[in-house]
N, C-alpha and C. Protein backbone atom coordinates (compact mmCIF):
# COMPACT_ATOMS: atom_id res chain seq x y z
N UNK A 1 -54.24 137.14 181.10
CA UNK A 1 -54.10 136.59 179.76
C UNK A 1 -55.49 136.32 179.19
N UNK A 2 -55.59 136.72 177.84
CA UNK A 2 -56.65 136.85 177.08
C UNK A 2 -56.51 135.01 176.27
N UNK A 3 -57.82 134.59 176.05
CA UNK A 3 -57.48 133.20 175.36
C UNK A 3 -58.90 133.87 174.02
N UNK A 4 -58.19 133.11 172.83
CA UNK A 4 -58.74 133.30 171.66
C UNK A 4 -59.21 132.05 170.58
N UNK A 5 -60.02 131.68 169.91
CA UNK A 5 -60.48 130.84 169.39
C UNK A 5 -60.41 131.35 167.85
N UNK A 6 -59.19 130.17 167.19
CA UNK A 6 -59.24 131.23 165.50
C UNK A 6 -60.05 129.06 165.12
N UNK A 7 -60.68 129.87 163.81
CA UNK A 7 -61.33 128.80 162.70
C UNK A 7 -60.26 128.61 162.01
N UNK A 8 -59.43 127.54 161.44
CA UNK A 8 -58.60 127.27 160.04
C UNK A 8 -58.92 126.37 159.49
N UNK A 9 -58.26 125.94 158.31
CA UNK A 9 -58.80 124.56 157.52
C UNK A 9 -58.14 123.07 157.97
N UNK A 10 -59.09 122.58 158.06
CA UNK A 10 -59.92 121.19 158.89
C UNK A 10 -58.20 120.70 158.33
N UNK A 11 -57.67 119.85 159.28
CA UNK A 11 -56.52 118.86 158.52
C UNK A 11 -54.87 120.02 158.92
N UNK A 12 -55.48 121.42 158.43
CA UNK A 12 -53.70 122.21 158.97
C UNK A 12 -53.83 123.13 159.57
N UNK A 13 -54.81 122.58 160.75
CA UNK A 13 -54.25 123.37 162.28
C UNK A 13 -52.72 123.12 162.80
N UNK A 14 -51.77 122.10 162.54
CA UNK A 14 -50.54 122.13 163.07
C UNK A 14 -49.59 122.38 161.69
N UNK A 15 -49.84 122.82 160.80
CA UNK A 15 -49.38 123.89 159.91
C UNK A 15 -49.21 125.27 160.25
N UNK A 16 -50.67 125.87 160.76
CA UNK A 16 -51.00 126.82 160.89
C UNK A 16 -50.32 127.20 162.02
N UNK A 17 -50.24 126.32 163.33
CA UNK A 17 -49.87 126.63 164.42
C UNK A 17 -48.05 126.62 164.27
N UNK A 18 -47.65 125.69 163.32
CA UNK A 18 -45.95 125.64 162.91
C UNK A 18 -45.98 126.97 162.44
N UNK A 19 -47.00 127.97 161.37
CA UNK A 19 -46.67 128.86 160.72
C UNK A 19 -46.28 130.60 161.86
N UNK A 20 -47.82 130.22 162.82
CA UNK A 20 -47.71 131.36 163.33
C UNK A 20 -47.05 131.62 164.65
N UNK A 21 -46.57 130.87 164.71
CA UNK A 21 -45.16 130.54 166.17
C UNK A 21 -43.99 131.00 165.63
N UNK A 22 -43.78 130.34 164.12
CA UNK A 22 -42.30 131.27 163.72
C UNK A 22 -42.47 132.74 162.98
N UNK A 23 -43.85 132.88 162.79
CA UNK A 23 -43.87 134.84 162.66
C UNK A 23 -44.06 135.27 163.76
N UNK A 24 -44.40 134.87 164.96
CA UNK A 24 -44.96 135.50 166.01
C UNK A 24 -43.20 135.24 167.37
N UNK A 25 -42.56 134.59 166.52
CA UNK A 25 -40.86 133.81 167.61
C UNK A 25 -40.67 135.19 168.09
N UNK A 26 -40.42 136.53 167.55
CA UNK A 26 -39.72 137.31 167.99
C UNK A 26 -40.29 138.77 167.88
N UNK A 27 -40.56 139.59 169.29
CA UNK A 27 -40.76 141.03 169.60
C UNK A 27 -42.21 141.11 169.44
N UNK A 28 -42.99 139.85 169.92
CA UNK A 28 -44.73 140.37 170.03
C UNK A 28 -44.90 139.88 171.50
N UNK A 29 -43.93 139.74 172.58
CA UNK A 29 -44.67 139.12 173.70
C UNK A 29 -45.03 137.81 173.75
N UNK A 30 -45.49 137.84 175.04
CA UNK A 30 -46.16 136.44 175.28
C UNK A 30 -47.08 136.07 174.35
N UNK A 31 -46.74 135.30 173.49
CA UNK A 31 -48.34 134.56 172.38
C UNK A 31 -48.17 132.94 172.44
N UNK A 32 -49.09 132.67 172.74
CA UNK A 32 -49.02 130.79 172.94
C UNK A 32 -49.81 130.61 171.98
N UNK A 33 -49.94 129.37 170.94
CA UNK A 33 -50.63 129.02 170.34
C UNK A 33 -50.68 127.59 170.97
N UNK A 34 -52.37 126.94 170.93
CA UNK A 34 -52.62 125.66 171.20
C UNK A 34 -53.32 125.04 170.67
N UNK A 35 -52.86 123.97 170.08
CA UNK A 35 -54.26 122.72 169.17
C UNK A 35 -54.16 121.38 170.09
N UNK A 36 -55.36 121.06 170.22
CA UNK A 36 -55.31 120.07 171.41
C UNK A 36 -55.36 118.60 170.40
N UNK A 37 -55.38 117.69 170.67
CA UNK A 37 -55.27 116.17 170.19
C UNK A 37 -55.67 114.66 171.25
N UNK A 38 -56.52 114.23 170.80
CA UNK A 38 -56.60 113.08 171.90
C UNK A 38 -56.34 111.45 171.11
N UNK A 39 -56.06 110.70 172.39
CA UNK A 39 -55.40 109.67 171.58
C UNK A 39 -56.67 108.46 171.49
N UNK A 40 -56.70 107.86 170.32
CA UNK A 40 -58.02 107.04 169.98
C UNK A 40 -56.83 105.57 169.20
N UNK A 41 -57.64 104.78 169.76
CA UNK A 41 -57.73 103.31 169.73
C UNK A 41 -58.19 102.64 168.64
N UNK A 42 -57.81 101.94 167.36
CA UNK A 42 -58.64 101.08 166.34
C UNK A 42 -58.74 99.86 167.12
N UNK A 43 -59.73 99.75 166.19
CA UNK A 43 -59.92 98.22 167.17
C UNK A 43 -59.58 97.16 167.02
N UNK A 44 -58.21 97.32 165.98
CA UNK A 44 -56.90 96.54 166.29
C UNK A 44 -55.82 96.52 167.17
N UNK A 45 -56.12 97.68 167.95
CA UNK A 45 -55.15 97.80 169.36
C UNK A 45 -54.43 98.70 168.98
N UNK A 46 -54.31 99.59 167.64
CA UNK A 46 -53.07 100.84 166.94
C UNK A 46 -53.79 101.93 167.39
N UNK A 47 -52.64 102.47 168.49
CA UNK A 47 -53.40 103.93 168.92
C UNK A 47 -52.56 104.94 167.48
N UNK A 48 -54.06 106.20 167.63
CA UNK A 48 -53.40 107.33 166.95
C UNK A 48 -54.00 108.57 167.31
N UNK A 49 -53.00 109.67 167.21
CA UNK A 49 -53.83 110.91 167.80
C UNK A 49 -55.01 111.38 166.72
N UNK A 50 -55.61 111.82 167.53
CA UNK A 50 -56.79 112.61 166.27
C UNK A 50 -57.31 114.34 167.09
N UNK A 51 -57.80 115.17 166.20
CA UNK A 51 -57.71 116.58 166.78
C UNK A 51 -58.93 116.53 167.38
N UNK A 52 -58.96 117.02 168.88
CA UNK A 52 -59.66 117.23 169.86
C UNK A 52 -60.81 117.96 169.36
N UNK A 53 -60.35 119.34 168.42
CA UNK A 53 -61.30 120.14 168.04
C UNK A 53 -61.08 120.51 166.52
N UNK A 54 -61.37 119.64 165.30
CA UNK A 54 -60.47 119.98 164.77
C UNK A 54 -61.22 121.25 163.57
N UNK A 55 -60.30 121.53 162.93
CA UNK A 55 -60.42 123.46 162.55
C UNK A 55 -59.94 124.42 163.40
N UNK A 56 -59.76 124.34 164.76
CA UNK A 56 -59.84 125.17 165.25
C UNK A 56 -57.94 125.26 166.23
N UNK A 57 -57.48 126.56 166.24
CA UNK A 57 -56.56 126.65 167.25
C UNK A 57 -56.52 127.72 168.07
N UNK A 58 -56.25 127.58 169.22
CA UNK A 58 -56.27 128.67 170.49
C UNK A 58 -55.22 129.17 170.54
N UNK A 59 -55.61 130.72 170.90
CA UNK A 59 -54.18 131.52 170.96
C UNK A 59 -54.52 132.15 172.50
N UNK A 60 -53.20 132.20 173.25
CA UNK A 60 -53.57 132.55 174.14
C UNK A 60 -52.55 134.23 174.96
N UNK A 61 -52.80 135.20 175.23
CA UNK A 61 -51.88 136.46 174.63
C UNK A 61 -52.57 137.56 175.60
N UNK A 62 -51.23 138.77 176.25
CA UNK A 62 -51.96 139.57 177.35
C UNK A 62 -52.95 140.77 176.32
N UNK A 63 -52.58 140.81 175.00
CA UNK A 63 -53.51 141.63 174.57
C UNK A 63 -53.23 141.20 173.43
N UNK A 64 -54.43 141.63 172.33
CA UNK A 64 -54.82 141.25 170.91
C UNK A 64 -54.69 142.38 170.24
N UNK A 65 -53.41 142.99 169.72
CA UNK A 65 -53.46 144.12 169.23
C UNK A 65 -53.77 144.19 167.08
N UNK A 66 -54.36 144.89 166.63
CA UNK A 66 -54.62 145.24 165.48
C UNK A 66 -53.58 144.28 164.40
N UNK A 67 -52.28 144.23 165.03
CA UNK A 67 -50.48 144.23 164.15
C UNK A 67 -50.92 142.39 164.06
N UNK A 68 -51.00 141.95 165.57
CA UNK A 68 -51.31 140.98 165.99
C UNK A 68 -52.28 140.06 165.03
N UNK A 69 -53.76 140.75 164.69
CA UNK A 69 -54.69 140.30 164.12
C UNK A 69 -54.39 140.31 162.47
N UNK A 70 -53.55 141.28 161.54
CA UNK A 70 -53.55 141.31 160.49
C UNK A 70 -52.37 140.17 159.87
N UNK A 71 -51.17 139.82 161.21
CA UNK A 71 -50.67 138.75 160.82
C UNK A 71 -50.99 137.68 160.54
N UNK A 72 -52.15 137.33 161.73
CA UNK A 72 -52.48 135.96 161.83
C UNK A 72 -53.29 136.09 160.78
N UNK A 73 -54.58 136.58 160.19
CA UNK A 73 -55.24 136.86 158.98
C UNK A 73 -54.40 136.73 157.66
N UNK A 74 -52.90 136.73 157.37
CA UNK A 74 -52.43 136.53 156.45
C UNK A 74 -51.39 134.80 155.79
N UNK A 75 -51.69 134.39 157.64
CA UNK A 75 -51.26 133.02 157.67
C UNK A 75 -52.27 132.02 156.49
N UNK A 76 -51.74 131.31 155.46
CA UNK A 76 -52.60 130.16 155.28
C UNK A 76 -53.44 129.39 155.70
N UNK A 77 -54.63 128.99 155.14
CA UNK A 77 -55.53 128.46 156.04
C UNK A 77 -56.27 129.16 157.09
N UNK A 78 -56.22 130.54 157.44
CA UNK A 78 -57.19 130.84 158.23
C UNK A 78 -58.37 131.38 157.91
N UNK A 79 -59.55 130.94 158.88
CA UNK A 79 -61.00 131.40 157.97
C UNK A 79 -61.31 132.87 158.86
N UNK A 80 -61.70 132.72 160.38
CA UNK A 80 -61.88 133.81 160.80
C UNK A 80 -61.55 133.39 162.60
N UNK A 81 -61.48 134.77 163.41
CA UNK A 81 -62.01 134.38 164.77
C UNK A 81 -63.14 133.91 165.21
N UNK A 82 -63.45 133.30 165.95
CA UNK A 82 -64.48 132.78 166.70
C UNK A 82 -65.17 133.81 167.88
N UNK A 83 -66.47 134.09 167.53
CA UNK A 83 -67.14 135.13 168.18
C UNK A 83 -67.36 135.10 169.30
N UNK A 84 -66.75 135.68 170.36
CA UNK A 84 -67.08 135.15 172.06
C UNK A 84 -68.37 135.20 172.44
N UNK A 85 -68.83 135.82 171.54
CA UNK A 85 -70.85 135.83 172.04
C UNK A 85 -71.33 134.60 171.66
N UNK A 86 -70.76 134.13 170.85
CA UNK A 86 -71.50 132.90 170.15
C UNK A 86 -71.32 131.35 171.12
N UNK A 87 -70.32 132.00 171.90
CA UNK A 87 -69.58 131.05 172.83
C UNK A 87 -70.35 130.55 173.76
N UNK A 88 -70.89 131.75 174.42
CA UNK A 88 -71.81 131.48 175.56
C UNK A 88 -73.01 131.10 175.42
């Protein structure tokens, strides 16, 4: 399994990730989408989640085919992939 790093707009990564789970529900294979969240404390004692990374959601998939890439490119809110060279 291939893991992928897409950019979207700051605030609807779990838009984005609601959007491309129900175009992607049926006849593309294994595709996981993941936005991570961690839980933070005011310092009134009210926990709330906040995004781990936020802009960004992981897709995770045995291959990234062309069909694959022009969907997710037509979802709302997306800016681009994240360059694996830039990674390292």
């Amino acid at each position: 399994m291939d893991c992928y790093c897409i950019m979207v707009k700051t605030g609807g990564e779990e838009k984005f990730k609601a959007c491309a789970a129900e175009k992607f529900s049926a006849g593309y294979g294994s595709l996981k989408f993941w936005f991570f969240k961690k839980q933070m404390r005011a310092r009134a004692g009210v926990s709330f989640l906040e995004p781990l990374f936020p802009g960004y959601v992981f897709i995770e998939t045995e291959s990234l085919e062309r069909k694959k890439i022009e969907i997710l490119k037509e979802i709302s809110g997306f800016y681009h992939f994240l360059d694996r060279k830039s990674v390292v």
